[in-house]
PDB file of N, CA and C in Angstrom:
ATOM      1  N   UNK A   1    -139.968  16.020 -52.456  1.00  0.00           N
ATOM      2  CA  UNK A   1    -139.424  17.329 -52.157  1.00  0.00           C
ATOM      3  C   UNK A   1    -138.088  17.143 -51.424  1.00  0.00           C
ATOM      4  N   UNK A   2    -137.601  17.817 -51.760  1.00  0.00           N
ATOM      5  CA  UNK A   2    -135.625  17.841 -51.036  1.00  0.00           C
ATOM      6  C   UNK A   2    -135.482  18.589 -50.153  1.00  0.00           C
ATOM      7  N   UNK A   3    -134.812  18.392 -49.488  1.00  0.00           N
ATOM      8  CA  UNK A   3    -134.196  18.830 -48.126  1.00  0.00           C
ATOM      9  C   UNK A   3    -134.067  20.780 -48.250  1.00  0.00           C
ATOM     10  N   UNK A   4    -133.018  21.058 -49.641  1.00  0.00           N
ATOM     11  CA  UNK A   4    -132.692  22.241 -50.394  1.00  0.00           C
ATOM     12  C   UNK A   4    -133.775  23.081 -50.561  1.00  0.00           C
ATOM     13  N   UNK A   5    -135.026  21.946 -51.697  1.00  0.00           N
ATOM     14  CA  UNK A   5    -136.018  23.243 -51.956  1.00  0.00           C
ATOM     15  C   UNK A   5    -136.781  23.637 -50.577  1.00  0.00           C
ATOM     16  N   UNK A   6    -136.534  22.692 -49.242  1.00  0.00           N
ATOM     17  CA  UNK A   6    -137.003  23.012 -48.190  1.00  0.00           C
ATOM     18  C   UNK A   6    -136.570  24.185 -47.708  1.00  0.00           C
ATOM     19  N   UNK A   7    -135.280  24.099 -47.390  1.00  0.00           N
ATOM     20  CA  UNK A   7    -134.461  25.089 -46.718  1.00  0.00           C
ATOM     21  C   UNK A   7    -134.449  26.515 -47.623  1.00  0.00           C
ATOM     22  N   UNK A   8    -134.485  26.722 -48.776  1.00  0.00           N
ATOM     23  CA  UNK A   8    -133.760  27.551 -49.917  1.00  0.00           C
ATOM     24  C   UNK A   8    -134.429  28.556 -49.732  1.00  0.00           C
ATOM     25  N   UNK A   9    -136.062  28.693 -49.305  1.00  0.00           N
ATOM     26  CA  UNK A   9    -136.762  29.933 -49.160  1.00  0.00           C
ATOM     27  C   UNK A   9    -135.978  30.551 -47.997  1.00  0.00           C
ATOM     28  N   UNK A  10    -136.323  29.959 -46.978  1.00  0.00           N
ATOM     29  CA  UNK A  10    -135.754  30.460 -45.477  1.00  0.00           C
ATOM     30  C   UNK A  10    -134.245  30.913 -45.860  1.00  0.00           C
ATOM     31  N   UNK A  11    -133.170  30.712 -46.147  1.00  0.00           N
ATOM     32  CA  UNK A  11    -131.664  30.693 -46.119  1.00  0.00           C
ATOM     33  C   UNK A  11    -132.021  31.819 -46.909  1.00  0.00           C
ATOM     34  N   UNK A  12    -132.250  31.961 -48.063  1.00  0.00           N
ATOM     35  CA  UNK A  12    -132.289  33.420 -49.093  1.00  0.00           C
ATOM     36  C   UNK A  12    -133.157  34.511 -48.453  1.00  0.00           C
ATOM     37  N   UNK A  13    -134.162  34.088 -47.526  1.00  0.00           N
ATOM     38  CA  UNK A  13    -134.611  35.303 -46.757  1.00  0.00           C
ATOM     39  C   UNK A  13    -133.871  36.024 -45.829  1.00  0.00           C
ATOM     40  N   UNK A  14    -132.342  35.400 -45.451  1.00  0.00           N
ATOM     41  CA  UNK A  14    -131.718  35.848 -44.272  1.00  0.00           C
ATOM     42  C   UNK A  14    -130.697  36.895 -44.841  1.00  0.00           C
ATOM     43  N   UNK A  15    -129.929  37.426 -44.259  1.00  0.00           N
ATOM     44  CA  UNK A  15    -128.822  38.122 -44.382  1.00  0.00           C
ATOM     45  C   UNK A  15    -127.648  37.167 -44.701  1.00  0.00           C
ATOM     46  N   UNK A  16    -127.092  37.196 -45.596  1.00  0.00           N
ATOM     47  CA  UNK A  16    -126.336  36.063 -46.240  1.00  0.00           C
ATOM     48  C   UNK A  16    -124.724  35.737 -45.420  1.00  0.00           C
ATOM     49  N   UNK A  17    -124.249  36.102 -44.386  1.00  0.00           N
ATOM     50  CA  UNK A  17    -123.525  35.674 -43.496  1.00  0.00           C
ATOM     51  C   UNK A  17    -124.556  35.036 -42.550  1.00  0.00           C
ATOM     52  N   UNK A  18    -125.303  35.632 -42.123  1.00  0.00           N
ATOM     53  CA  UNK A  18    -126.319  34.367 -41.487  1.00  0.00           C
ATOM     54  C   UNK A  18    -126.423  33.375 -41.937  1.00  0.00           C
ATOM     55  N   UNK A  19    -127.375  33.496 -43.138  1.00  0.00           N
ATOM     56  CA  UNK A  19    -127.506  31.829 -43.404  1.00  0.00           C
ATOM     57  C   UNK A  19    -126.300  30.909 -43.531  1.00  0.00           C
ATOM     58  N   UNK A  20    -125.219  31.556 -44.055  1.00  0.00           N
ATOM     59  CA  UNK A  20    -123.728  30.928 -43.893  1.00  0.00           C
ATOM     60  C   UNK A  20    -123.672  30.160 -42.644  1.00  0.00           C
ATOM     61  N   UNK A  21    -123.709  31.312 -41.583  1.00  0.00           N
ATOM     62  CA  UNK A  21    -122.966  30.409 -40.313  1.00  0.00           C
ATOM     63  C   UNK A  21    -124.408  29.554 -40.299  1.00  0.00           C
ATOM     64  N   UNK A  22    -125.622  29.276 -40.334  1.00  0.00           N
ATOM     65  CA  UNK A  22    -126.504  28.802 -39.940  1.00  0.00           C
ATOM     66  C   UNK A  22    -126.529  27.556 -40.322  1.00  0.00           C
ATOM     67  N   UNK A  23    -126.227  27.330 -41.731  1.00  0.00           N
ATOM     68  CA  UNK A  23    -125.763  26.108 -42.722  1.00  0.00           C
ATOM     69  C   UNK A  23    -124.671  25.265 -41.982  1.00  0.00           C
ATOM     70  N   UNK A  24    -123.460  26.533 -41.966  1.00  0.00           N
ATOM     71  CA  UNK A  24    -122.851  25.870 -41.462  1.00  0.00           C
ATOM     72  C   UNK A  24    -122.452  25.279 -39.995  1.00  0.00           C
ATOM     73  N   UNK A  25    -123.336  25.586 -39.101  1.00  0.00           N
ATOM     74  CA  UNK A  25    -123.458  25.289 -37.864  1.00  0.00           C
ATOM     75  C   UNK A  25    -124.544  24.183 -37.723  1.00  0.00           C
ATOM     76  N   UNK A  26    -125.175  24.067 -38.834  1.00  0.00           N
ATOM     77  CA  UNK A  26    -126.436  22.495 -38.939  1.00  0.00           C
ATOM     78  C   UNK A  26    -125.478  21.229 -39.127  1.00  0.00           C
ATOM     79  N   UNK A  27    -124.250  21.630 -40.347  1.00  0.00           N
ATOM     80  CA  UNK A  27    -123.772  20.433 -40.314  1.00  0.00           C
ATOM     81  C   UNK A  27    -122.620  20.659 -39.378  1.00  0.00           C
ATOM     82  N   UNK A  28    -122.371  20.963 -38.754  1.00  0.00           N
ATOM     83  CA  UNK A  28    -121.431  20.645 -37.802  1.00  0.00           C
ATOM     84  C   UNK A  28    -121.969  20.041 -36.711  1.00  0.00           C
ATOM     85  N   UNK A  29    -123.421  19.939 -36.250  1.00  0.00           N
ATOM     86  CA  UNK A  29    -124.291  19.701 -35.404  1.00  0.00           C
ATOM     87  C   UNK A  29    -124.175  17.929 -36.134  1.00  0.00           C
ATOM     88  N   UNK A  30    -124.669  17.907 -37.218  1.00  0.00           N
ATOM     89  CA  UNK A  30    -125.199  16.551 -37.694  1.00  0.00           C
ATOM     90  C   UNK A  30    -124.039  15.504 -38.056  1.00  0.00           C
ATOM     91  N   UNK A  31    -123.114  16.107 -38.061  1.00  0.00           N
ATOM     92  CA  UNK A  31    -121.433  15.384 -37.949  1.00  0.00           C
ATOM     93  C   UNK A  31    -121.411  15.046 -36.626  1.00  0.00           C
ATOM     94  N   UNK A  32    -121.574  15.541 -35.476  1.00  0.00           N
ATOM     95  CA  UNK A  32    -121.460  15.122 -34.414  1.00  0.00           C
ATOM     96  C   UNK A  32    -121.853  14.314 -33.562  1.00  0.00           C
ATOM     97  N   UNK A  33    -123.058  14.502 -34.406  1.00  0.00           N
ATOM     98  CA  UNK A  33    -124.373  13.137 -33.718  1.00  0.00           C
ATOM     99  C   UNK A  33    -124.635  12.411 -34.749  1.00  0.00           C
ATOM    100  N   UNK A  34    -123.697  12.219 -35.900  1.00  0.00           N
ATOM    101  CA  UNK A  34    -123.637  10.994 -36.937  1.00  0.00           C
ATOM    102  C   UNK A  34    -124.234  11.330 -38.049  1.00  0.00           C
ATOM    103  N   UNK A  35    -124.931  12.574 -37.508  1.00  0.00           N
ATOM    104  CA  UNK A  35    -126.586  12.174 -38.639  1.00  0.00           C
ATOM    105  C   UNK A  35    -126.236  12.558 -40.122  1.00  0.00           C
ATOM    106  N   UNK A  36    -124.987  12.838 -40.534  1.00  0.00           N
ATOM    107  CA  UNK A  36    -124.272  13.433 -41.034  1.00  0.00           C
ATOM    108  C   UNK A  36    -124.567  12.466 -42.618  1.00  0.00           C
ATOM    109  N   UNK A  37    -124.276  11.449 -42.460  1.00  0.00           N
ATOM    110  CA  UNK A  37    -123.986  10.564 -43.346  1.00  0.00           C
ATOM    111  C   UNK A  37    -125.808  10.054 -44.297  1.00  0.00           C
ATOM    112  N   UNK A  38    -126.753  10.637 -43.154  1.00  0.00           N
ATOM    113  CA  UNK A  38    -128.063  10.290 -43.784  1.00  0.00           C
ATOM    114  C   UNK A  38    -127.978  11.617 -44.758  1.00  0.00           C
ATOM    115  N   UNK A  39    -127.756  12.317 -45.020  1.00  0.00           N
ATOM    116  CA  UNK A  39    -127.794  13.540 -45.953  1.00  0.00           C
ATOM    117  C   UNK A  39    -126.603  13.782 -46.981  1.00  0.00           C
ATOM    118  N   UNK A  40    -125.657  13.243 -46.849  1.00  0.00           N
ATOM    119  CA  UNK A  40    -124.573  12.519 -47.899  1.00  0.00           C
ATOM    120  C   UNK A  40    -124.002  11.636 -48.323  1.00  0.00           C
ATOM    121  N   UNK A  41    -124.682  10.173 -47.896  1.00  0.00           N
ATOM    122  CA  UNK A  41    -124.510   9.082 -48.239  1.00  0.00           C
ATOM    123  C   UNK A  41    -122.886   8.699 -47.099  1.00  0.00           C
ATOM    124  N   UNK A  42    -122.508   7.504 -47.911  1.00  0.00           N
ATOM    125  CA  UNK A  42    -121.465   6.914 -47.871  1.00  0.00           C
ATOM    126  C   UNK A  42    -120.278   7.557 -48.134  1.00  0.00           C
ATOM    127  N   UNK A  43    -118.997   7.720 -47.811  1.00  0.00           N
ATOM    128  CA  UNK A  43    -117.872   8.069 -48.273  1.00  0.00           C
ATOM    129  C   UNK A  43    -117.598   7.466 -49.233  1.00  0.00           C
ATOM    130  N   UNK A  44    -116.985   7.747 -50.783  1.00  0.00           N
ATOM    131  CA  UNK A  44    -116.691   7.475 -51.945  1.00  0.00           C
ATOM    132  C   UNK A  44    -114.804   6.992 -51.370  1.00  0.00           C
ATOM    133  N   UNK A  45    -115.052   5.443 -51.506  1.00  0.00           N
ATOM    134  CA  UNK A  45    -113.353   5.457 -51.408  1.00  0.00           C
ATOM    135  C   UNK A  45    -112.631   4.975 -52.913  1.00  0.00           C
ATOM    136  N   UNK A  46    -111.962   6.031 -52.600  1.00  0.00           N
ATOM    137  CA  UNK A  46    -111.115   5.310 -54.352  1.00  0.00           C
ATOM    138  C   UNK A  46    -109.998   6.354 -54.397  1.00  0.00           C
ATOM    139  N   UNK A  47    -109.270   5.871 -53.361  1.00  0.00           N
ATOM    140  CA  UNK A  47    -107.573   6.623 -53.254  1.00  0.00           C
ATOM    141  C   UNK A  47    -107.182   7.460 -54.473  1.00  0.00           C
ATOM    142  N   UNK A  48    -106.584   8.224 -53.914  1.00  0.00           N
ATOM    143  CA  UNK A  48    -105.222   8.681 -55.711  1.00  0.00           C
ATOM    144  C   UNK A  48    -103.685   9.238 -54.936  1.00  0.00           C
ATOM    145  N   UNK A  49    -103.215   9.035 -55.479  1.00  0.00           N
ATOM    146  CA  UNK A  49    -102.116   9.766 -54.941  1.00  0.00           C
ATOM    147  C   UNK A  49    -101.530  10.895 -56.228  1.00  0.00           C
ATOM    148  N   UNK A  50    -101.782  12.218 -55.417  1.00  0.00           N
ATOM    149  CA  UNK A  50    -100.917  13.195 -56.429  1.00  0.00           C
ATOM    150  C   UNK A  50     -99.556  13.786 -56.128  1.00  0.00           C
ATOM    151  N   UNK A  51     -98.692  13.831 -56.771  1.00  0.00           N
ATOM    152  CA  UNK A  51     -97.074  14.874 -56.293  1.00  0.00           C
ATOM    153  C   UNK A  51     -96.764  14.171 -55.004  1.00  0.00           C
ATOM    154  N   UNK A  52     -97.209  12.593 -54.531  1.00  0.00           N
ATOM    155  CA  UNK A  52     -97.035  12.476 -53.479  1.00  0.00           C
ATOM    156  C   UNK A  52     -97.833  12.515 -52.477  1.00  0.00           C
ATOM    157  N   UNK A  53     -98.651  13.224 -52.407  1.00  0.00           N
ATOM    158  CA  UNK A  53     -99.852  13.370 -51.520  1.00  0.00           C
ATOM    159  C   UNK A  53    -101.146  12.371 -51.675  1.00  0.00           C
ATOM    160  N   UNK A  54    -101.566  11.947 -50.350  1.00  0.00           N
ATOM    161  CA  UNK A  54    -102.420  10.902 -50.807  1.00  0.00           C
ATOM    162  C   UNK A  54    -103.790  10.931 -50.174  1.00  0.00           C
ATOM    163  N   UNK A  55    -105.295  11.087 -51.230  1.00  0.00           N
ATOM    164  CA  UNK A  55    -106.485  11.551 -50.858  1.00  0.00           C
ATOM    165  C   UNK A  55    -107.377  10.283 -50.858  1.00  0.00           C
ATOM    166  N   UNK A  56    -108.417  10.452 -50.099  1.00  0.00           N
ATOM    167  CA  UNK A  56    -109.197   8.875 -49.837  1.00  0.00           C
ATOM    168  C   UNK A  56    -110.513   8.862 -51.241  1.00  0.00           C
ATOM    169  N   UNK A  57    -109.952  10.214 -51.928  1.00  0.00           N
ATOM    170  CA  UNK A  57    -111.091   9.925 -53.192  1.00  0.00           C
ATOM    171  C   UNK A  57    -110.891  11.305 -53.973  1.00  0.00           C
ATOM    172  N   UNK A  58    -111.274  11.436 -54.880  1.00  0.00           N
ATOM    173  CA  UNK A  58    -111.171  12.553 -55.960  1.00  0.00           C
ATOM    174  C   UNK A  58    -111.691  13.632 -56.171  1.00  0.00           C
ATOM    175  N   UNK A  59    -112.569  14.038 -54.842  1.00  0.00           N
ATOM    176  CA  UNK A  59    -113.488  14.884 -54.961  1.00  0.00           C
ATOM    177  C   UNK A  59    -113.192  15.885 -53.151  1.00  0.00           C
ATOM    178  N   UNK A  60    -112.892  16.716 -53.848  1.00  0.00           N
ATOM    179  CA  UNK A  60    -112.614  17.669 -52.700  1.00  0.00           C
ATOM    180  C   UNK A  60    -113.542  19.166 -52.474  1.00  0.00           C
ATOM    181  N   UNK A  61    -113.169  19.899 -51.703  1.00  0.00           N
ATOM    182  CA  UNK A  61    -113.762  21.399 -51.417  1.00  0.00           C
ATOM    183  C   UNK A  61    -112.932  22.340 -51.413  1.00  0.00           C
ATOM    184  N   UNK A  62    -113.154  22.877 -52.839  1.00  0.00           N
ATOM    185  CA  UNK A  62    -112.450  24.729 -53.050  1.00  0.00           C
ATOM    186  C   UNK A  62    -112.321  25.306 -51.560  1.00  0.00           C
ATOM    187  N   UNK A  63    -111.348  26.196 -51.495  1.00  0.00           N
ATOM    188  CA  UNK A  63    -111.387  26.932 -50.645  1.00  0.00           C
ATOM    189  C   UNK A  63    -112.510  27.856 -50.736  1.00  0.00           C
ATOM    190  N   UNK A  64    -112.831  28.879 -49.886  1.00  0.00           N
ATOM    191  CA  UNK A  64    -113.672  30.072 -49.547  1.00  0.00           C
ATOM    192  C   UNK A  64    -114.856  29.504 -48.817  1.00  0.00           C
ATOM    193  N   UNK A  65    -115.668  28.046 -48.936  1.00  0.00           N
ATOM    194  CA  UNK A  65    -116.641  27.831 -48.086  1.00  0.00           C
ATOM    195  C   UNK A  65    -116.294  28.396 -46.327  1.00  0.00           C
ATOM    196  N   UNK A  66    -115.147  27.263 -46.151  1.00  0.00           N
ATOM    197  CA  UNK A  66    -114.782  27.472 -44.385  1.00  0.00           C
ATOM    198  C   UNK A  66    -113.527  28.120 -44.320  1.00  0.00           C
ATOM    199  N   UNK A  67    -113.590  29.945 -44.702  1.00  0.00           N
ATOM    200  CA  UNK A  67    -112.155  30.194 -44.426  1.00  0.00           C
ATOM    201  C   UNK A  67    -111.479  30.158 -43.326  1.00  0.00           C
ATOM    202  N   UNK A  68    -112.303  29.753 -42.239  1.00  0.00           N
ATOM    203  CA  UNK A  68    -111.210  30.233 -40.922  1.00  0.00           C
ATOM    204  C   UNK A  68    -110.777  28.183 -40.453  1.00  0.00           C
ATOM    205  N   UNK A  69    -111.615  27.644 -41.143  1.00  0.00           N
ATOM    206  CA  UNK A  69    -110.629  26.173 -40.776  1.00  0.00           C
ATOM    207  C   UNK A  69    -112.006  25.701 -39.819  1.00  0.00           C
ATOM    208  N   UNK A  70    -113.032  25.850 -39.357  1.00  0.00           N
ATOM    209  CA  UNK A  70    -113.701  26.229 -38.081  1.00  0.00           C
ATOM    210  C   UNK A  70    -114.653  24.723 -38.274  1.00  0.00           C
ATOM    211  N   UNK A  71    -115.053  24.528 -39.682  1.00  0.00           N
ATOM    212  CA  UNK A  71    -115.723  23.140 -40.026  1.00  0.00           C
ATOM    213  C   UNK A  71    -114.791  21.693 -40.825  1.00  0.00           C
ATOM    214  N   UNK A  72    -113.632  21.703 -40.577  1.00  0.00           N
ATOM    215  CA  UNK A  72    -112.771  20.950 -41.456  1.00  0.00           C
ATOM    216  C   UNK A  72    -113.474  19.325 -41.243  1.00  0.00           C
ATOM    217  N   UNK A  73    -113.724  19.542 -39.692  1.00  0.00           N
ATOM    218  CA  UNK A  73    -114.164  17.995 -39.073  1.00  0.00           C
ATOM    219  C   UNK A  73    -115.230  17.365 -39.916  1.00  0.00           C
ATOM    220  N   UNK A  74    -116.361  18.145 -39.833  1.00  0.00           N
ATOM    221  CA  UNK A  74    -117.866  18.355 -40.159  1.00  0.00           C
ATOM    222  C   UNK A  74    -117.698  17.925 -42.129  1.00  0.00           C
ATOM    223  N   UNK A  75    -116.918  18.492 -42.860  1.00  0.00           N
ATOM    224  CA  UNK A  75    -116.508  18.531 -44.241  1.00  0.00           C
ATOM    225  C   UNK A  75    -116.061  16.862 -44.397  1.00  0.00           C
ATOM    226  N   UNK A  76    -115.067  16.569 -43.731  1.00  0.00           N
ATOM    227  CA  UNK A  76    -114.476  15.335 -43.259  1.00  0.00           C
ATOM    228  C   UNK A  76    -115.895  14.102 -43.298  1.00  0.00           C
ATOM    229  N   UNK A  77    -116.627  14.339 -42.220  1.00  0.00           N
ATOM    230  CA  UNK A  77    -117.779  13.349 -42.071  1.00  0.00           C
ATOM    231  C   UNK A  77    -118.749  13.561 -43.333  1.00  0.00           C
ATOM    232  N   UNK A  78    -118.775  14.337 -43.915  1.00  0.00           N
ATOM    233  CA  UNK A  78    -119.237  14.094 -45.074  1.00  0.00           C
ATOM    234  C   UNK A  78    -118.996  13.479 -46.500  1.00  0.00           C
ATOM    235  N   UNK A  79    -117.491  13.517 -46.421  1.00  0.00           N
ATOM    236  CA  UNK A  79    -116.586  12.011 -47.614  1.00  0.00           C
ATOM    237  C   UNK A  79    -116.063  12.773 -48.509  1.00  0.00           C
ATOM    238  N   UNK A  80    -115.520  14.259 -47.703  1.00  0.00           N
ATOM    239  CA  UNK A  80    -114.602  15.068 -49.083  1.00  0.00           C
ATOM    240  C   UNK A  80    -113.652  14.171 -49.124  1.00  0.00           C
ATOM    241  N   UNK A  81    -113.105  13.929 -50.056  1.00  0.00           N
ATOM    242  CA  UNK A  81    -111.289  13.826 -50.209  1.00  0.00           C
ATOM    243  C   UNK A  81    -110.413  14.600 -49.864  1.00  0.00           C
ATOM    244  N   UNK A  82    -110.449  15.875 -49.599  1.00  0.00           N
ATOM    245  CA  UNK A  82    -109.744  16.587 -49.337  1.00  0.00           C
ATOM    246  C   UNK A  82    -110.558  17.965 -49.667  1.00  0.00           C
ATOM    247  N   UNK A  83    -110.046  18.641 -48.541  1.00  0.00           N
ATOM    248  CA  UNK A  83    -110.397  19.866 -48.315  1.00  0.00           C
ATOM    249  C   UNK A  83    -109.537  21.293 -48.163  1.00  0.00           C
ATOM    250  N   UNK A  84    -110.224  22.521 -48.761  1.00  0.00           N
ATOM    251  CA  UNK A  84    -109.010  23.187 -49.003  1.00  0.00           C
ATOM    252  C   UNK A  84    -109.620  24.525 -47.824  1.00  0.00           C
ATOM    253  N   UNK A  85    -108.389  24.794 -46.912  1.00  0.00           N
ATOM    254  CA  UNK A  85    -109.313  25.849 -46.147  1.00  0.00           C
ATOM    255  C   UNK A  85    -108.065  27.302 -46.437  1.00  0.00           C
ATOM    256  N   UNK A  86    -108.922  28.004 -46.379  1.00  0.00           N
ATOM    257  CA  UNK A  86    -107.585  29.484 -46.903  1.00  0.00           C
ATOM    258  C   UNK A  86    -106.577  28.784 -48.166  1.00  0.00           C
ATOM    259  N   UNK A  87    -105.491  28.971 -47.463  1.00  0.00           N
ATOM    260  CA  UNK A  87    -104.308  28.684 -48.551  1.00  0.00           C
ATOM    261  C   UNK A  87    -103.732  27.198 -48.481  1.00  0.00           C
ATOM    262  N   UNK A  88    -104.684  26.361 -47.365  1.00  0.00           N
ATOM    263  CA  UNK A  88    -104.311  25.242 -47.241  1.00  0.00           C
ATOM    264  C   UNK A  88    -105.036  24.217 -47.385  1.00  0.00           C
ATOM    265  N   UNK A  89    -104.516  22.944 -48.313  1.00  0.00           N
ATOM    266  CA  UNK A  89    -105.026  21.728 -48.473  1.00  0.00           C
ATOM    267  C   UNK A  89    -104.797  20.743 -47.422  1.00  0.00           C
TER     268      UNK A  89
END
């Protein structure tokens, strides 16, 4: 059983800005105290450079998850390549 089908009843029972910040206030918790990396593995390194710009791997986050910028850290400890918050990468 997964972590998801654990959580998925509870999170869909809430008011859906709740479970938002709730989600997102678990991993900001588990970035902080490391634990971060037992629930997403390893960081994927395999550089690219685009237009100049240079990402630690190929796999990033659309904007709209964290619009106000508030989890960039937390996103980070998890092995995005890059992350897009509002209008910014």
């Amino acid at each position: 059983m997964s972590l998801y089908s654990l959580a998925r009843p509870a999170l869909f029972a809430m008011d859906p800005e709740r479970a938002h910040e709730l989600a997102l206030g678990t991993i900001d918790r588990a970035a902080a105290c490391g634990a971060i990396s037992l629930v997403s593995g390893p960081a994927v390194e395999d550089p690219i450079e685009v237009m100049g710009l240079k990402f630690r791997n190929r796999v990033g986050l659309a904007a709209g998850l964290d619009k106000n910028g508030a989890h960039v850290d937390a996103f980070h400890a998890m092995g995005f390549g890059f992350v897009e918050v509002g209008t910014v990468t």
